[in-house]
Structure formats: structure tokens, C-alpha cells
N, C-alpha and C. Protein backbone atom coordinates (compact mmCIF):
# COMPACT_ATOMS: atom_id res chain seq x y z
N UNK A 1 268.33 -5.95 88.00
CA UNK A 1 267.60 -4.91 88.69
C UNK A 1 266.18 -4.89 88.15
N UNK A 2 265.69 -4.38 88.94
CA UNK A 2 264.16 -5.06 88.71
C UNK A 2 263.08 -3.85 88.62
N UNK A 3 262.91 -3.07 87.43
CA UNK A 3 262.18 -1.74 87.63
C UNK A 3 260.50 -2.07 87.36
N UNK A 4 260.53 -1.04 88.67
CA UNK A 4 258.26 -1.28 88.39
C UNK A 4 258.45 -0.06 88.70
N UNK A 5 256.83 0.12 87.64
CA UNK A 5 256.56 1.24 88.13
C UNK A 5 255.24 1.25 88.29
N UNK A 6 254.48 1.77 89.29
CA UNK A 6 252.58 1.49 89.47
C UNK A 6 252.08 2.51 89.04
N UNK A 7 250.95 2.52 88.00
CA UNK A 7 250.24 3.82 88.36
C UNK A 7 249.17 3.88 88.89
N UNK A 8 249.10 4.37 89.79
CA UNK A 8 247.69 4.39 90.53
C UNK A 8 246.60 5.33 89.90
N UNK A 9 245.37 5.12 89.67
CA UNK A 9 244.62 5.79 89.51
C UNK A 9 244.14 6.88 90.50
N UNK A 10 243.43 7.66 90.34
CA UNK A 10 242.39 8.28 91.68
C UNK A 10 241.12 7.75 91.49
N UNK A 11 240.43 7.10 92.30
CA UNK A 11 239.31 6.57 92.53
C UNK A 11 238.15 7.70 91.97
N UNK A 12 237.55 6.96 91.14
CA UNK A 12 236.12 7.55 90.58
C UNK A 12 235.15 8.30 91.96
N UNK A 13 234.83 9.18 91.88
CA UNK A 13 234.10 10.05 93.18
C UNK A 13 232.80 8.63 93.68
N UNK A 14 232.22 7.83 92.46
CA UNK A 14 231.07 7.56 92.95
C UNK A 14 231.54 5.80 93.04
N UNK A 15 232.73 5.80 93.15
CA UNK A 15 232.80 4.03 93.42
C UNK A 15 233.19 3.87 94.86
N UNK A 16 232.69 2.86 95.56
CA UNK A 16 233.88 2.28 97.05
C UNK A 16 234.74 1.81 96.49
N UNK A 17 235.21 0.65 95.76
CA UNK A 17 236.17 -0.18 94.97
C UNK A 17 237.13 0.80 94.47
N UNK A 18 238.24 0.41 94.44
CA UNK A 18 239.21 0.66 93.93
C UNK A 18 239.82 -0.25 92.93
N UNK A 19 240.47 0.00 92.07
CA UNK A 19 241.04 -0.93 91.10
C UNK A 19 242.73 0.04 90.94
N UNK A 20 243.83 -1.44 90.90
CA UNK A 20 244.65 -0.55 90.99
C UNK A 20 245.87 -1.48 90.02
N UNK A 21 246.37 -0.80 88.85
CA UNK A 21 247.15 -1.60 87.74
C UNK A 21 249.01 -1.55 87.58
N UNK A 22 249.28 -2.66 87.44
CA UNK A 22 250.64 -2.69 87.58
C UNK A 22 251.31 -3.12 86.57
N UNK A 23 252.90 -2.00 85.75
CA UNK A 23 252.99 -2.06 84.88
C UNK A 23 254.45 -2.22 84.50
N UNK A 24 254.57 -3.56 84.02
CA UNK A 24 256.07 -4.17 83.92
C UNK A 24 256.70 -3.40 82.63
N UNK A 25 257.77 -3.03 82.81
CA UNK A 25 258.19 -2.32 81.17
C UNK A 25 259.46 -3.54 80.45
N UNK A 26 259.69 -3.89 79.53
CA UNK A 26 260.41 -4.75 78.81
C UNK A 26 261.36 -4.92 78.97
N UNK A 27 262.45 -3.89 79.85
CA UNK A 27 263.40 -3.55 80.14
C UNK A 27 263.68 -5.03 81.45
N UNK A 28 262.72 -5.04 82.03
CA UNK A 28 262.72 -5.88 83.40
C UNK A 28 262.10 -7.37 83.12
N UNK A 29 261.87 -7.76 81.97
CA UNK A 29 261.13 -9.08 81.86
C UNK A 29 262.31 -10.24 81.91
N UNK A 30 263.76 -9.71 81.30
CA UNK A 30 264.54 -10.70 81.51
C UNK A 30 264.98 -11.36 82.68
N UNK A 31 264.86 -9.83 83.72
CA UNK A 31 265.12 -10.18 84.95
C UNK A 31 264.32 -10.62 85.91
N UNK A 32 263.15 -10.40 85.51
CA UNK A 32 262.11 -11.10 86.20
C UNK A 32 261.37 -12.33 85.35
N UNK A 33 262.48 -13.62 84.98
CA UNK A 33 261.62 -14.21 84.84
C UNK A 33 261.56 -15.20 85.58
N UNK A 34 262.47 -15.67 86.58
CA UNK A 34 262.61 -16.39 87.62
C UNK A 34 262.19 -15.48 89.14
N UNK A 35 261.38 -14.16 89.14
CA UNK A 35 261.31 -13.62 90.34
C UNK A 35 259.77 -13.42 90.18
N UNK A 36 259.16 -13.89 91.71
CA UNK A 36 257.95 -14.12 91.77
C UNK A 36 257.40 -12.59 92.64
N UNK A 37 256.56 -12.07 92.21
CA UNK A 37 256.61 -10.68 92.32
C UNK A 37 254.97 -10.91 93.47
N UNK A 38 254.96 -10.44 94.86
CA UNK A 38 253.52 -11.00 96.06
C UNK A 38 253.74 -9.35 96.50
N UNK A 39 252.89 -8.87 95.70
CA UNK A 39 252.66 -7.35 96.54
C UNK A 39 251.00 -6.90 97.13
N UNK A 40 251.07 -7.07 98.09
CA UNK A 40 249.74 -6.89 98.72
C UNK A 40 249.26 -5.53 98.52
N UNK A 41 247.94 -5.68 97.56
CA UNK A 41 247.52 -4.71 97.94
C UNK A 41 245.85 -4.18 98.78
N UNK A 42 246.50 -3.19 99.65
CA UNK A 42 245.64 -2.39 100.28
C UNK A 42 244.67 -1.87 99.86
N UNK A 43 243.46 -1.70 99.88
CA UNK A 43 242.35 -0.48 99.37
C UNK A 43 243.10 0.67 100.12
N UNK A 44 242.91 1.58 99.62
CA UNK A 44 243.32 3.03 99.84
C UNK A 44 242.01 3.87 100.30
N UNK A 45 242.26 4.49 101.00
CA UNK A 45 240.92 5.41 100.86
C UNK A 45 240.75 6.99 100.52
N UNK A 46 239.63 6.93 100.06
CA UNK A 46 239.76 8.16 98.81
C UNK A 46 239.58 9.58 99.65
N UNK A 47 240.42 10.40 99.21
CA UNK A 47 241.11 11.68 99.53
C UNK A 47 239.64 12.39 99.81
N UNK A 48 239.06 12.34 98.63
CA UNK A 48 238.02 13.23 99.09
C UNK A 48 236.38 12.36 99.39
N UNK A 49 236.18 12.77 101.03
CA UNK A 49 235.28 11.32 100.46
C UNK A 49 233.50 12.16 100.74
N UNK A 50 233.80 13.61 100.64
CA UNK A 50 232.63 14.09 100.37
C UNK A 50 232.26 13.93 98.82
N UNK A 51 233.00 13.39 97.64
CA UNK A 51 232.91 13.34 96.47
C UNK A 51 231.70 12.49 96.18
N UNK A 52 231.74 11.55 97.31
CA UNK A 52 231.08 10.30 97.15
C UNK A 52 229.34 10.25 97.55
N UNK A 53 228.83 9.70 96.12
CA UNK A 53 227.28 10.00 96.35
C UNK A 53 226.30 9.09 96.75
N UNK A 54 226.01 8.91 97.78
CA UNK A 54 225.17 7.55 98.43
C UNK A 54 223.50 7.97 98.11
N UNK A 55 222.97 6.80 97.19
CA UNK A 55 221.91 6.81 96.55
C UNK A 55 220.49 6.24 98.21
N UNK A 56 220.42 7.30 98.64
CA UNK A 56 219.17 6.74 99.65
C UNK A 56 217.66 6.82 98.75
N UNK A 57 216.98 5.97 99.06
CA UNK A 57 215.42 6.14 98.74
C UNK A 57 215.44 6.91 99.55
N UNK A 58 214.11 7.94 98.37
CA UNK A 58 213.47 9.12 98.98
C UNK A 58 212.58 8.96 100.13
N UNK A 59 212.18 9.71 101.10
CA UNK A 59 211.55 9.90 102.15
C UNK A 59 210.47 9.71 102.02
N UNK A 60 209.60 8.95 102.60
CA UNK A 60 208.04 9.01 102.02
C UNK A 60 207.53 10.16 103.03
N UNK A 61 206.54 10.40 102.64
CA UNK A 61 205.90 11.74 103.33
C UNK A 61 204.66 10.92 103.56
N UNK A 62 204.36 11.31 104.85
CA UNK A 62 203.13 10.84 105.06
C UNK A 62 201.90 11.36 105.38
N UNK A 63 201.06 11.95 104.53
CA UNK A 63 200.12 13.27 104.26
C UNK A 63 198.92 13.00 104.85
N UNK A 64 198.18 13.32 105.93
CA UNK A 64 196.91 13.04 107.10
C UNK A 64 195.84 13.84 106.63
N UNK A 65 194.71 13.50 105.91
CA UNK A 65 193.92 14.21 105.57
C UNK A 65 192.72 14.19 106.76
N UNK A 66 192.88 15.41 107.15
CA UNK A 66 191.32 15.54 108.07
C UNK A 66 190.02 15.97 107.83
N UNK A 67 189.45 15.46 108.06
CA UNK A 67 187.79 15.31 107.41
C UNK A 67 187.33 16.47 108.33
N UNK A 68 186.80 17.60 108.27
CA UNK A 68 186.05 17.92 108.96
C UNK A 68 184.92 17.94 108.61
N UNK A 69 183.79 17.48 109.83
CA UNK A 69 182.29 17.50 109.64
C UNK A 69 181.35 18.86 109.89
N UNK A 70 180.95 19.38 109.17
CA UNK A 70 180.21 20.39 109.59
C UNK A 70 178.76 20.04 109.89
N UNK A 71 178.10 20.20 111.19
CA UNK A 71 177.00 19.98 111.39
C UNK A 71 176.15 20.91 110.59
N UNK A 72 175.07 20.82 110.22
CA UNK A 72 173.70 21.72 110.07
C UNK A 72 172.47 21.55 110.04
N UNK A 73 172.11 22.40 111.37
CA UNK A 73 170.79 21.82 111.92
C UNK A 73 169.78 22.53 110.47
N UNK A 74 168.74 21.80 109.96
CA UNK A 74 168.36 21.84 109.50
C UNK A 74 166.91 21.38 109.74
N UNK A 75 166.71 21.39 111.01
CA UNK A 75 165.26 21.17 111.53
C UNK A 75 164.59 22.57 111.10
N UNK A 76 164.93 23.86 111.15
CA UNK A 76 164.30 25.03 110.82
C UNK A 76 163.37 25.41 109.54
N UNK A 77 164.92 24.59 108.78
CA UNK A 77 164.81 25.17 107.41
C UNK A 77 163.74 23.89 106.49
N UNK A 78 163.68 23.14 107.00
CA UNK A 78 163.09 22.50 106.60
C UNK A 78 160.86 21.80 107.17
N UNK A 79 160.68 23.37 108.08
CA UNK A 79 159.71 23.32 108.73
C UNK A 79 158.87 24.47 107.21
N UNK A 80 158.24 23.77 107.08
CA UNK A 80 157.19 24.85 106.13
C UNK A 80 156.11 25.19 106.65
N UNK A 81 155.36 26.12 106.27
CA UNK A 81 153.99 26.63 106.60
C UNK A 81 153.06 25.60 106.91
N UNK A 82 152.54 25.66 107.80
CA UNK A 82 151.28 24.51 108.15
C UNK A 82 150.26 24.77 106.75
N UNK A 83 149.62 23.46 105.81
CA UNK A 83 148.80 23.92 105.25
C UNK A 83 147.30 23.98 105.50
N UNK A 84 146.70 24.77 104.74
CA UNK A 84 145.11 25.01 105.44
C UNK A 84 144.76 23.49 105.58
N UNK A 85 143.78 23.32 106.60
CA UNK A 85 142.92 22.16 106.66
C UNK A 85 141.73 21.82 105.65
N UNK A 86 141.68 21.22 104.90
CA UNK A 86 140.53 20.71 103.89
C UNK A 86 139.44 21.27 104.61
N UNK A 87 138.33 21.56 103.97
CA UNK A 87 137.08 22.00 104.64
C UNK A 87 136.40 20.52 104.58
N UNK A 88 135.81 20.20 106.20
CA UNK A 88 134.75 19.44 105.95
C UNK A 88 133.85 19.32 105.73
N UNK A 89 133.69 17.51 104.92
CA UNK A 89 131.88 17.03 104.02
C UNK A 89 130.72 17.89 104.52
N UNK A 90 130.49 18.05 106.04
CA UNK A 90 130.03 18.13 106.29
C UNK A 90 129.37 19.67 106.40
N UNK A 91 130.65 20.41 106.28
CA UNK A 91 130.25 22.09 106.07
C UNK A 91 130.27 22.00 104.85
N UNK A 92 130.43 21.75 104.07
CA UNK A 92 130.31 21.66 102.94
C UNK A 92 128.78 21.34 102.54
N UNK A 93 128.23 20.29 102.93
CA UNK A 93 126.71 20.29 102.46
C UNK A 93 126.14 21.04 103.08
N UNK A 94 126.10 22.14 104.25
CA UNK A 94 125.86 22.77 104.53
C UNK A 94 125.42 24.17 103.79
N UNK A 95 126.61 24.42 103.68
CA UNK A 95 126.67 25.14 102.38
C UNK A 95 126.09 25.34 100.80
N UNK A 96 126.20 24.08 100.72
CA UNK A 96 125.31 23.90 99.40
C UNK A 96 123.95 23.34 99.29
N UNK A 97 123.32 23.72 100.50
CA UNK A 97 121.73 24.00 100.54
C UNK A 97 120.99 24.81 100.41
N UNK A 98 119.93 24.27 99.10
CA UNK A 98 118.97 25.80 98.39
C UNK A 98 118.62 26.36 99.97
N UNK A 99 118.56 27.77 99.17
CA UNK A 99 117.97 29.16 99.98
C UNK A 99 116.25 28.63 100.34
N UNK A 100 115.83 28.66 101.60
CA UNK A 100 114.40 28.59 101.25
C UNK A 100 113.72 30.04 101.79
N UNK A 101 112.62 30.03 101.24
CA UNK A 101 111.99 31.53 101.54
C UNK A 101 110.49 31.03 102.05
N UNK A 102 110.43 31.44 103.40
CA UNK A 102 109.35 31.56 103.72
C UNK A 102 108.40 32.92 103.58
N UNK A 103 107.35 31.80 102.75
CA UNK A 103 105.86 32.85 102.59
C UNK A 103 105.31 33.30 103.91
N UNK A 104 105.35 32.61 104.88
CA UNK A 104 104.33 33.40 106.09
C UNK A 104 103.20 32.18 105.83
N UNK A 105 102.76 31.48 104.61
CA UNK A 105 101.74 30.78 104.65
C UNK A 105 101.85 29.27 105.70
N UNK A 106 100.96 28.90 106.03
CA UNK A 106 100.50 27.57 106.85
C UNK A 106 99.96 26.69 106.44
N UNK A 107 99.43 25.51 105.94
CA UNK A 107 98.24 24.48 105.18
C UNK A 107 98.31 23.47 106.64
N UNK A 108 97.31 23.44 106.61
CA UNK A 108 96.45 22.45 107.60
C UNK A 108 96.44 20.93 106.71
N UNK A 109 97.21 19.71 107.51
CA UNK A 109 97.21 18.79 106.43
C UNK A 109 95.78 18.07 106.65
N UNK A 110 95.05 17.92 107.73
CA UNK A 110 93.91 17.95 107.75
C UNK A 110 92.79 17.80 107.26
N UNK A 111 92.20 19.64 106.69
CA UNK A 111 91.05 19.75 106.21
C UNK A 111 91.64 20.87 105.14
N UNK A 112 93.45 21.05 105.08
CA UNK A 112 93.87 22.47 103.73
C UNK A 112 93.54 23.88 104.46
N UNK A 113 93.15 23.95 105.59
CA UNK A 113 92.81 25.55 105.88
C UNK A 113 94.22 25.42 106.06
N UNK A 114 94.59 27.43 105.77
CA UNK A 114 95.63 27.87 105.48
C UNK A 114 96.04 28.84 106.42
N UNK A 115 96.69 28.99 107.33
CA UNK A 115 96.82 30.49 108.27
C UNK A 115 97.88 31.40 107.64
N UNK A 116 97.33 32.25 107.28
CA UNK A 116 98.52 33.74 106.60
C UNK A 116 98.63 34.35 107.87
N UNK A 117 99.93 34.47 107.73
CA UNK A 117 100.78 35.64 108.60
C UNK A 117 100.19 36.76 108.54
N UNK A 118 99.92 37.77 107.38
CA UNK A 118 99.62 38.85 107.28
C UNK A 118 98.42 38.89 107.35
N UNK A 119 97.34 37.83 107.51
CA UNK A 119 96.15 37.89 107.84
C UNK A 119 95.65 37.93 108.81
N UNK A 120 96.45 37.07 109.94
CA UNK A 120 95.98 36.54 111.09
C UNK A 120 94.87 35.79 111.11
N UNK A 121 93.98 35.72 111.99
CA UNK A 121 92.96 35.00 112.46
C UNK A 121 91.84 35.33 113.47
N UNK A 122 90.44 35.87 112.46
CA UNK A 122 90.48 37.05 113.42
C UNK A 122 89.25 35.92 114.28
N UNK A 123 88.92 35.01 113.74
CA UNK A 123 87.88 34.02 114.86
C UNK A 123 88.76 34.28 115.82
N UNK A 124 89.77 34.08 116.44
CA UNK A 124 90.62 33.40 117.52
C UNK A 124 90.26 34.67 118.78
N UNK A 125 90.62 35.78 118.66
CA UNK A 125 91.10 36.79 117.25
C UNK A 125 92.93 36.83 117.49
N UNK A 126 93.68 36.70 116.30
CA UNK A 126 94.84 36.80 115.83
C UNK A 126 95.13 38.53 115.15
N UNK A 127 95.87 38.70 115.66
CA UNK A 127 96.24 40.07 114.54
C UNK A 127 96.85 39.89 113.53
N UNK A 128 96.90 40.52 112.66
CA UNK A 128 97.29 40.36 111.33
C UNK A 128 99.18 40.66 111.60
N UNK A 129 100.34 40.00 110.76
CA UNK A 129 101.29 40.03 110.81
C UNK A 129 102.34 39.30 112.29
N UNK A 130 101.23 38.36 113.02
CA UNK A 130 101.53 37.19 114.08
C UNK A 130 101.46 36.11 113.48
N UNK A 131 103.34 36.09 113.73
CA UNK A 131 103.98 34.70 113.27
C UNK A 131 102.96 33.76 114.24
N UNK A 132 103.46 32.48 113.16
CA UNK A 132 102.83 31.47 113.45
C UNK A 132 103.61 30.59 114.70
N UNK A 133 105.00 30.52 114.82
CA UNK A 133 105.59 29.84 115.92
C UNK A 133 105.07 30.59 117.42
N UNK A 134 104.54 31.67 117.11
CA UNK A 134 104.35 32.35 118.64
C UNK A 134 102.79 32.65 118.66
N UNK A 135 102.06 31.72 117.83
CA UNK A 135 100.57 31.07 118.14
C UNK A 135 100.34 30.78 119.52
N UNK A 136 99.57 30.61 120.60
CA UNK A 136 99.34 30.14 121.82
C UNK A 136 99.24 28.36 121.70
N UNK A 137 99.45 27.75 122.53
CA UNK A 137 99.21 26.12 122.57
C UNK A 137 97.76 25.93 122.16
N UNK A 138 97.23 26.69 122.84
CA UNK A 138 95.39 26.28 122.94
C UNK A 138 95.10 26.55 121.25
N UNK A 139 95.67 27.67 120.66
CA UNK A 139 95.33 27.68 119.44
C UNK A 139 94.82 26.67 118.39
N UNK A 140 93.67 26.66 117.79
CA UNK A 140 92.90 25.09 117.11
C UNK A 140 92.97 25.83 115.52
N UNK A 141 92.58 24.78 114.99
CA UNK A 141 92.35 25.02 113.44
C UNK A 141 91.65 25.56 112.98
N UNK A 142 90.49 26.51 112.72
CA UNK A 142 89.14 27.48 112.30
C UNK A 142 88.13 26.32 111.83
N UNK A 143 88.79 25.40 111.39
CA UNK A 143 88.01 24.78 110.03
C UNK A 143 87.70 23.47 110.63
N UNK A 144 88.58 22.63 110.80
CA UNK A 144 89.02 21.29 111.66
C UNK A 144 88.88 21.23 113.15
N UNK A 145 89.83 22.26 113.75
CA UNK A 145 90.04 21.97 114.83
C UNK A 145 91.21 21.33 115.57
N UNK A 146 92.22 21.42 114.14
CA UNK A 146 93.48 20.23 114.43
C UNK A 146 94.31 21.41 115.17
N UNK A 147 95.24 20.45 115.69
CA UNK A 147 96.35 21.69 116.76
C UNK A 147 97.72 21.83 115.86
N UNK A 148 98.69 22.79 116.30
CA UNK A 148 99.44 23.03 115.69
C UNK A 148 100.34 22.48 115.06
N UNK A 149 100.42 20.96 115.58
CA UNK A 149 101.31 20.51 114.52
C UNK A 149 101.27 19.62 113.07
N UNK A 150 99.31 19.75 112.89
CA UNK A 150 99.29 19.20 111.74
C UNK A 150 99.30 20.13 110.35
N UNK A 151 100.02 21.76 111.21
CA UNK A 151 100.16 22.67 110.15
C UNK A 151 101.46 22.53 109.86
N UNK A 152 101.75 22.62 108.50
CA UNK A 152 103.15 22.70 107.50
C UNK A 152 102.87 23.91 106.68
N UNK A 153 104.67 24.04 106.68
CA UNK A 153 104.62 25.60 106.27
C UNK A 153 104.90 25.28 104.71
N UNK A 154 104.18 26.35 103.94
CA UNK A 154 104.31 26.45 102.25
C UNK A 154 105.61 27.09 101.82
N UNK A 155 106.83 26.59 102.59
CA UNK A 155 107.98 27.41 102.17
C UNK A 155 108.56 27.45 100.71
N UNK A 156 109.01 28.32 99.85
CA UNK A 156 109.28 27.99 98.20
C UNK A 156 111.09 27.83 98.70
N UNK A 157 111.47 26.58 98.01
CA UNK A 157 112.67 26.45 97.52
C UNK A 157 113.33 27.84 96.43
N UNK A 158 114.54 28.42 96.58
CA UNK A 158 114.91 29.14 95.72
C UNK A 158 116.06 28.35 94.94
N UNK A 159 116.50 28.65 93.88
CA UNK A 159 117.11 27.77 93.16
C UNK A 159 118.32 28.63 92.97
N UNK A 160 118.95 28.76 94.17
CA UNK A 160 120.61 28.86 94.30
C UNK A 160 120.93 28.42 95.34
N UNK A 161 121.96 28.72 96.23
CA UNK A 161 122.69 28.44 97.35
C UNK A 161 122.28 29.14 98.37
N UNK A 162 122.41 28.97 99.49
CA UNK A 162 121.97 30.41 100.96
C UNK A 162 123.25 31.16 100.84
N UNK A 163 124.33 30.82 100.42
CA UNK A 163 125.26 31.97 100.92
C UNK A 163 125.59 32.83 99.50
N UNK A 164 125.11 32.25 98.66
CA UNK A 164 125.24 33.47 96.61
C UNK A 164 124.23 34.09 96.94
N UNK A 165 122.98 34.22 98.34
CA UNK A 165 121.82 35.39 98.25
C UNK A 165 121.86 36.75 98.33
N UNK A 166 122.88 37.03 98.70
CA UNK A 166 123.72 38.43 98.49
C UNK A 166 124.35 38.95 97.11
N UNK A 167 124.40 37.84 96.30
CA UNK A 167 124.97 38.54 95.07
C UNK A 167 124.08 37.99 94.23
N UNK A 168 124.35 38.68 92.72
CA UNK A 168 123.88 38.41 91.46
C UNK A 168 122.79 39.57 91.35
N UNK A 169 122.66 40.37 91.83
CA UNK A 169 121.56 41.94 91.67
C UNK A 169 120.26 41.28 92.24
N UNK A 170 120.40 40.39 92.88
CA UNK A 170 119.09 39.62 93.81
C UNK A 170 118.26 39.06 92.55
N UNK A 171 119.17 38.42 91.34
CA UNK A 171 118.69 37.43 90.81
C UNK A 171 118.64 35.77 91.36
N UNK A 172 119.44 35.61 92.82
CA UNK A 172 119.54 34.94 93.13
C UNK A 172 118.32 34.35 94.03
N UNK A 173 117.84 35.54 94.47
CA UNK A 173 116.87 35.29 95.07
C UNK A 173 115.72 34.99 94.71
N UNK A 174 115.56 35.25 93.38
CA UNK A 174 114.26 34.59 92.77
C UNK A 174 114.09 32.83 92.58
N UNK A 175 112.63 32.50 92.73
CA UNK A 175 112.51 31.36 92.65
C UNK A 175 113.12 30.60 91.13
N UNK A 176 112.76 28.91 90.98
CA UNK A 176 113.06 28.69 89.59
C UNK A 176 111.82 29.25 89.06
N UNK A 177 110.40 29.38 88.93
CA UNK A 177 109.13 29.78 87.98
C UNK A 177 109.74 30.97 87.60
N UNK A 178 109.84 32.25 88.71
CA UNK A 178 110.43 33.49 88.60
C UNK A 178 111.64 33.62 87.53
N UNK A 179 112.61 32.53 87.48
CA UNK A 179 113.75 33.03 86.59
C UNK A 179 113.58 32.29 85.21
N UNK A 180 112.43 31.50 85.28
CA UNK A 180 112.10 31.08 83.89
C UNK A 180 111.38 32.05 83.00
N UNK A 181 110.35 32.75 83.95
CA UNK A 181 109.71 33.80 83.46
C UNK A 181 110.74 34.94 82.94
N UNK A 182 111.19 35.08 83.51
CA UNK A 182 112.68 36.04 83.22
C UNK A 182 112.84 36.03 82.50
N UNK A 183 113.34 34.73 82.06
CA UNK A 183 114.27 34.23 80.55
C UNK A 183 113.69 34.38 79.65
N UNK A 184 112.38 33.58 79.69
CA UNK A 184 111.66 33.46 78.41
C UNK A 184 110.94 34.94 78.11
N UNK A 185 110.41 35.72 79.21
CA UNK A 185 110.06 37.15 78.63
C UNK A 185 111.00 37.77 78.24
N UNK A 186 112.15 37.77 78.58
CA UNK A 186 113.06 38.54 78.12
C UNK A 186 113.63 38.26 76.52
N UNK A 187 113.68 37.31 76.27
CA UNK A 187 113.73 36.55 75.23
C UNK A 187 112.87 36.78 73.96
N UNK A 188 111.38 36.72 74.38
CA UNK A 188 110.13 36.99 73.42
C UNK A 188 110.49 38.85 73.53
N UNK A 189 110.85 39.94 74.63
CA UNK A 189 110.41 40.95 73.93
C UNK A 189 111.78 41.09 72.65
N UNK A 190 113.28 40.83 72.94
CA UNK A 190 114.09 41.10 71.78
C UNK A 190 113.59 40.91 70.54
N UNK A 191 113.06 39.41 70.83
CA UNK A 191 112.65 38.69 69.56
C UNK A 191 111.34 39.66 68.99
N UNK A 192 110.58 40.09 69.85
CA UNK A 192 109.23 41.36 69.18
C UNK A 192 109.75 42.50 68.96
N UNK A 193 111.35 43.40 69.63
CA UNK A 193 111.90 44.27 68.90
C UNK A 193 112.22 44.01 67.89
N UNK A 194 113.17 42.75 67.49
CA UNK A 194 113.51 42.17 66.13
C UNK A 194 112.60 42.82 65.09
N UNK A 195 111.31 41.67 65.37
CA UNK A 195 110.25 42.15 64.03
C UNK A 195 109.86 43.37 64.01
N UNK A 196 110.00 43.79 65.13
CA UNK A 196 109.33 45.44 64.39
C UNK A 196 110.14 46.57 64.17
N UNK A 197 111.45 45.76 63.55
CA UNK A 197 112.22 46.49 62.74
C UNK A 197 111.83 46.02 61.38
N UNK A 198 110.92 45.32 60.77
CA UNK A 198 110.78 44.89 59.44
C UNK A 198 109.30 46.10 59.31
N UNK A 199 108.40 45.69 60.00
CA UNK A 199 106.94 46.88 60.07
C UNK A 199 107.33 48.12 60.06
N UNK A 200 108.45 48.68 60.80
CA UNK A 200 109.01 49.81 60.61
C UNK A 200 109.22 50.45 58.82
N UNK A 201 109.60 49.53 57.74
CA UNK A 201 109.98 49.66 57.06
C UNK A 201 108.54 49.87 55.96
């Protein structure tokens, strides 16, 4: 008589395979040693087969980054103040031409006769304080006889600008002789107060 006995395992939750062992006890070796023992075995399938853990790769995610563009007009912000226009060369030398002061005087280049404004001319007869541009054409020279345009006027240069003639307490308006005189008298009387703080004594 021929005793087996199998023990079957229960399948590991995380295998498909099965493995399954068969176990002769000593009792039966005499009798089986001329008996050829062909037992087929079956895979079984496992009782519980939610046990079983199937390893999937993770999901890739596939993450869409959207760019948004923000326009900004920036034509506005980037408009600045118009700047002033350079002054031109040309007003410019304008500008920085001595003051001239007309005397009223005339010189005849001629023969030197002189026509004063405030004199007039009384050969002609001229009244006294008749400009010279509003002389008559026929008007001649007293002396010569030359016509009006070989008279030039004795105008004095002033030694500042035409447009500083408004300021400086109308030191501006004095000639250069005039502001030398200035200086230097002004100069000599300190210097004669000076000393006659020593005579004082």
C-alpha cells in the first residue's frame, strides 16, 4: 500500500508561479521501489487573486506650460519733453554787440565840418535839435559843400552789451574813458582818505 501525502502550500499573494512539494514517508519506500509514481501537476489558481500586486510604471503626467505674452505699448511712456532748441550763431552775435550811443554829432570826411544836432545850422537855416537823417536832399556842407553822404556819424562805442543797458545802476552805460575814470578816481580818493588818517594825528 502505497501512502502519500502532498502538502500544498498557499501561494505567496505576490507570485503567479506556484511551487508545489511531495512527500514520501519511510513507511512507503519499500513499496514503492518498483512503482513509478507520473502525477501531473496542474497550476492551481490562487483563491484570492485581489492579493496579487501588479507592479505598473507610473503614469507620466504631461505638464503644458503656457507662456502668456503681455503686450505694452510703450510708445507713451517713452515720449519725453521736446528739448529747447539751441539758440542760433547767429542771434547770438547779435546779441553780443557793444551798445553804441549816438552823440547827435556829424564830421564831414571832406573838409571835418561837423553838424550838431543840438545846434542845427543856422546858414541853411536848420533849427537847433533837427536830426540829421531828416536833413532835406538839397542840404550841402557850410564849409565844402559836400552832400550828405560824405557825413559820418561820431557814434561812441560803450563797453558792454545792448541788452546788460538796463542793468548795473547805468554803469553799463558808460563809455570805456568814463569807467576808467571811475575806477581810478575812485581809487585815488580812498587812497587820500587813507592818508589823512595819519595828518589827523
Amino acid at each position: 500500500m502505497l501512502w502519500l501525502s502532498m502538502n500544498l502550500s498557499p501561494p505567496p499573494p505576490t507570485l503567479v508561479e506556484h511551487s508545489y512539494s511531495l512527500t514520501i514517508t519511510p513507511m512507503t519506500m519499500a513499496y514503492a521501489s518498483s512503482f513509478h509514481l507520473s502525477l501531473p501537476l496542474s497550476p492551481l489558481k490562487p483563491k484570492h487573486p485581489h492579493h496579487l500586486i501588479t507592479l505598473l510604471p507610473p503614469k507620466l503626467t504631461t505638464t503644458t506650460i503656457t507662456t502668456i505674452t503681455n503686450s505694452i505699448d510703450v510708445s507713451k511712456e517713452d515720449t519725453s519733453s521736446p528739448s529747447p532748441s539751441p539758440i542760433q550763431p547767429e542771434k547770438r552775435r547779435v546779441e553780443e554787440k557793444f551798445a553804441v550811443l549816438n552823440t547827435g554829432i556829424y564830421e564831414c570826411r571832406s573838409c571835418g565840418y561837423k553838424y550838431d544836432e543840438s545846434v542845427g545850422d543856422p546858414s541853411y537855416p536848420i533849427a537847433p535839435g533837427f536830426q540829421f537823417e531828416k536833413l532835406p536832399e538839397d542840404w550841402r556842407c557850410p564849409t565844402c559843400g559836400a552832400a550828405k553822404t560824405f557825413f559820418q556819424s561820431k557814434s561812441v562805442e560803450i563797453a558792454g552789451f545792448a541788452q546788460n543797458q538796463q542793468f548795473g545802476l547805468g554803469g553799463n552805460s558808460l563809455t570805456s574813458g568814463q569807467k576808467t575814470l571811475l575806477i581810478y578816481g575812485t581809487l585815488l580818493s580812498f587812497f587820500a582818505l587813507f592818508l589823512s588818517g595819519y595828518f589827523l594825528q
